[in-house]
C-alpha atoms as a PDB file:
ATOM      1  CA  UNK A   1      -4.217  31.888 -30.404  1.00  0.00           C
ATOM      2  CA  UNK A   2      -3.563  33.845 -26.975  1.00  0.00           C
ATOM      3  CA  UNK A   3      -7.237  34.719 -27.320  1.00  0.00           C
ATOM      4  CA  UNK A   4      -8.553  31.135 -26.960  1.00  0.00           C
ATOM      5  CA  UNK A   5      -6.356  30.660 -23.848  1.00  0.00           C
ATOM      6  CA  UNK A   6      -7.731  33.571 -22.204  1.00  0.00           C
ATOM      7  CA  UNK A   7     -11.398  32.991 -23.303  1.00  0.00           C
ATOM      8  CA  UNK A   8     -10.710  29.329 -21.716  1.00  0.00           C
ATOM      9  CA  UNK A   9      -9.384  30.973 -18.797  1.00  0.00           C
ATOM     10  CA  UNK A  10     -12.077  33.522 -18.450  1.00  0.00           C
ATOM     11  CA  UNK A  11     -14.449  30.330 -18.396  1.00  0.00           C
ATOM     12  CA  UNK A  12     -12.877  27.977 -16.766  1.00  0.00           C
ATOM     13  CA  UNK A  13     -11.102  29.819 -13.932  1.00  0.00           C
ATOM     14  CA  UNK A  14     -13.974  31.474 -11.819  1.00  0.00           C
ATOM     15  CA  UNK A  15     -15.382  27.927 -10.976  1.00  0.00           C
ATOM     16  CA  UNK A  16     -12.295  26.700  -8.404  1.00  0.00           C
ATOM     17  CA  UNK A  17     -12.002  30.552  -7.042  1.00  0.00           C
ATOM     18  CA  UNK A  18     -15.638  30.288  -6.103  1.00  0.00           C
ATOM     19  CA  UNK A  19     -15.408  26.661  -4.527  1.00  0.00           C
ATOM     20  CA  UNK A  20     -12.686  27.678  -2.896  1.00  0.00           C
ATOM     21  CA  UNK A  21     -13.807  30.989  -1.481  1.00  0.00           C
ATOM     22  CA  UNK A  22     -17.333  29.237  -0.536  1.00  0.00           C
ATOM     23  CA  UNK A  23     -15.859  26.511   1.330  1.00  0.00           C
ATOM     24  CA  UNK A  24     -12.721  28.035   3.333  1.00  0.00           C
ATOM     25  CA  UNK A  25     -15.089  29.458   5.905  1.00  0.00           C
ATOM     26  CA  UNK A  26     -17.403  26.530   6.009  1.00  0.00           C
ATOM     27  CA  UNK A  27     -13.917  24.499   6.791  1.00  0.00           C
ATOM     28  CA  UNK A  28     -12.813  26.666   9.769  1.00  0.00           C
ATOM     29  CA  UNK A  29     -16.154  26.989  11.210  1.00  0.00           C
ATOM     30  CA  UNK A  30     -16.276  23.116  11.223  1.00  0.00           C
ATOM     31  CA  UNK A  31     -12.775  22.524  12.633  1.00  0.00           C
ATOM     32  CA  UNK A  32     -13.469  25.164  15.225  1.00  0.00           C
ATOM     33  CA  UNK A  33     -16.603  23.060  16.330  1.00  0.00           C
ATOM     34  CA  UNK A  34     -15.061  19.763  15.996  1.00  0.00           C
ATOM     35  CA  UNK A  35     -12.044  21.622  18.774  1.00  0.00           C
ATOM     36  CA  UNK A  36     -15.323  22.021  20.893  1.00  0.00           C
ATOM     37  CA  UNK A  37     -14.556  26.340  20.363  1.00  0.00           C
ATOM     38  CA  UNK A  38     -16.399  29.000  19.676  1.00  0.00           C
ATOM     39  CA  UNK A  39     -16.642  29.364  15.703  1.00  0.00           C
ATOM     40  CA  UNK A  40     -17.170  32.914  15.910  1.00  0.00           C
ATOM     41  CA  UNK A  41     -14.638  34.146  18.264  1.00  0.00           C
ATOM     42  CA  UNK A  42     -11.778  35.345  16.603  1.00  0.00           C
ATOM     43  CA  UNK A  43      -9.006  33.720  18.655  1.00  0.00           C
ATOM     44  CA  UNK A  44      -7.064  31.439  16.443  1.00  0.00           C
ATOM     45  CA  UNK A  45      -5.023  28.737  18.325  1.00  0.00           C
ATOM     46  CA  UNK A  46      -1.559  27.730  16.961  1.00  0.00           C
ATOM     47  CA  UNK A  47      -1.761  24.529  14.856  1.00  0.00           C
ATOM     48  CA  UNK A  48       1.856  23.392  16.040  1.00  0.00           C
ATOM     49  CA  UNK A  49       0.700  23.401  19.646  1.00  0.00           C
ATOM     50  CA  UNK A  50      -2.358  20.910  18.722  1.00  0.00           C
ATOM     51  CA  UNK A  51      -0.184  18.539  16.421  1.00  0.00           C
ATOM     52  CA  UNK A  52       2.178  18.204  19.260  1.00  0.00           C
ATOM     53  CA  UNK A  53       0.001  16.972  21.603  1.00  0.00           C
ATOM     54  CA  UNK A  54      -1.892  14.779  19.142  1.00  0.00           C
ATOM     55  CA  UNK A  55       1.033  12.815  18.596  1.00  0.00           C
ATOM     56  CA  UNK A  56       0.931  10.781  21.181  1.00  0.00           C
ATOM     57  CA  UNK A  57      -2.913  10.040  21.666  1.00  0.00           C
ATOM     58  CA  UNK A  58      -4.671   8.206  18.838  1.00  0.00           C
ATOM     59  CA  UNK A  59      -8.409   8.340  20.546  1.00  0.00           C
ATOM     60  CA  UNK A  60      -9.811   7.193  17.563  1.00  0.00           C
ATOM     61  CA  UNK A  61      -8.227   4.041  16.512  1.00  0.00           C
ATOM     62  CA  UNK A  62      -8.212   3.143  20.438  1.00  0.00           C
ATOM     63  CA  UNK A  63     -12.369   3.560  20.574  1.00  0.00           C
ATOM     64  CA  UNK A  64     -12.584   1.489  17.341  1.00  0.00           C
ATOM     65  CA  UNK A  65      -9.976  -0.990  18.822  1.00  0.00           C
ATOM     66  CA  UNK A  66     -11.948  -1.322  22.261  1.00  0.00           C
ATOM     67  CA  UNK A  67     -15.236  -1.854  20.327  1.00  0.00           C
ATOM     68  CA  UNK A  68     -13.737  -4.657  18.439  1.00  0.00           C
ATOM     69  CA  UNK A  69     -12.928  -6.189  21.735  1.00  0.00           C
ATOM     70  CA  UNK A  70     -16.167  -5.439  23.194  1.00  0.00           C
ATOM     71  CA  UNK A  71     -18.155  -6.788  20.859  1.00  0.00           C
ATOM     72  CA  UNK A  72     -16.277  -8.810  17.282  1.00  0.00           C
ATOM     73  CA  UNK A  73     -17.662  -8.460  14.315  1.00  0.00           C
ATOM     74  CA  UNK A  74     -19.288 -11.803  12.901  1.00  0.00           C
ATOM     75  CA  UNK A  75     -17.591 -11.974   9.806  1.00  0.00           C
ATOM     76  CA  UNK A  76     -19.160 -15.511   8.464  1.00  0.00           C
ATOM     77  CA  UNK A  77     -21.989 -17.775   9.652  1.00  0.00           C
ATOM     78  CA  UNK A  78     -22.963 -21.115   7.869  1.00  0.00           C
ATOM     79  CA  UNK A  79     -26.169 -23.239   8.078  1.00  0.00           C
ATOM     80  CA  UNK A  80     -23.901 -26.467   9.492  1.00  0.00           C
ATOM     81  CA  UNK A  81     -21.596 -24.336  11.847  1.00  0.00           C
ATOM     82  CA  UNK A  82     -22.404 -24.102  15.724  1.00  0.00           C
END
């Protein structure tokens, strides 16, 4: 019985391990370009110091807010409407 767990295990258990060893670097190399920093430089910056700022500034839903005012989406046209 403790055999079949550990042959399960033995199977199973190498396939998360390698996604998540694979992708962890992958991750930080994109965060660190997304920052606009160098990927490779080994200077990590604080996470606390980022989250405060971002707190207050929401760039993203502003952008998508001013191009809904700049231009609104046509959500329904019919052949008798003008």
């Amino acid at each position: 019985m403790c055999l079949r767990y550990i042959g399960w295990m033995l199977i199973l258990v190498p396939g998360p391990v390698y996604v998540h060893l694979s992708w962890a670097p992958r991750w930080r190399l994109l965060c660190r370009l997304e920052e606009g920093l160098d990927p490779f430089d080994g200077d990590v910056l604080s996470s606390t110091k980022t989250d405060v700022e971002g707190l207050d500034e929401d760039s993203d839903m502003e952008m998508a807010i001013e191009d809904i005012e700049e231009d609104p989406p046509l959500l329904h046209v019919s052949d008798g409407e003008e």
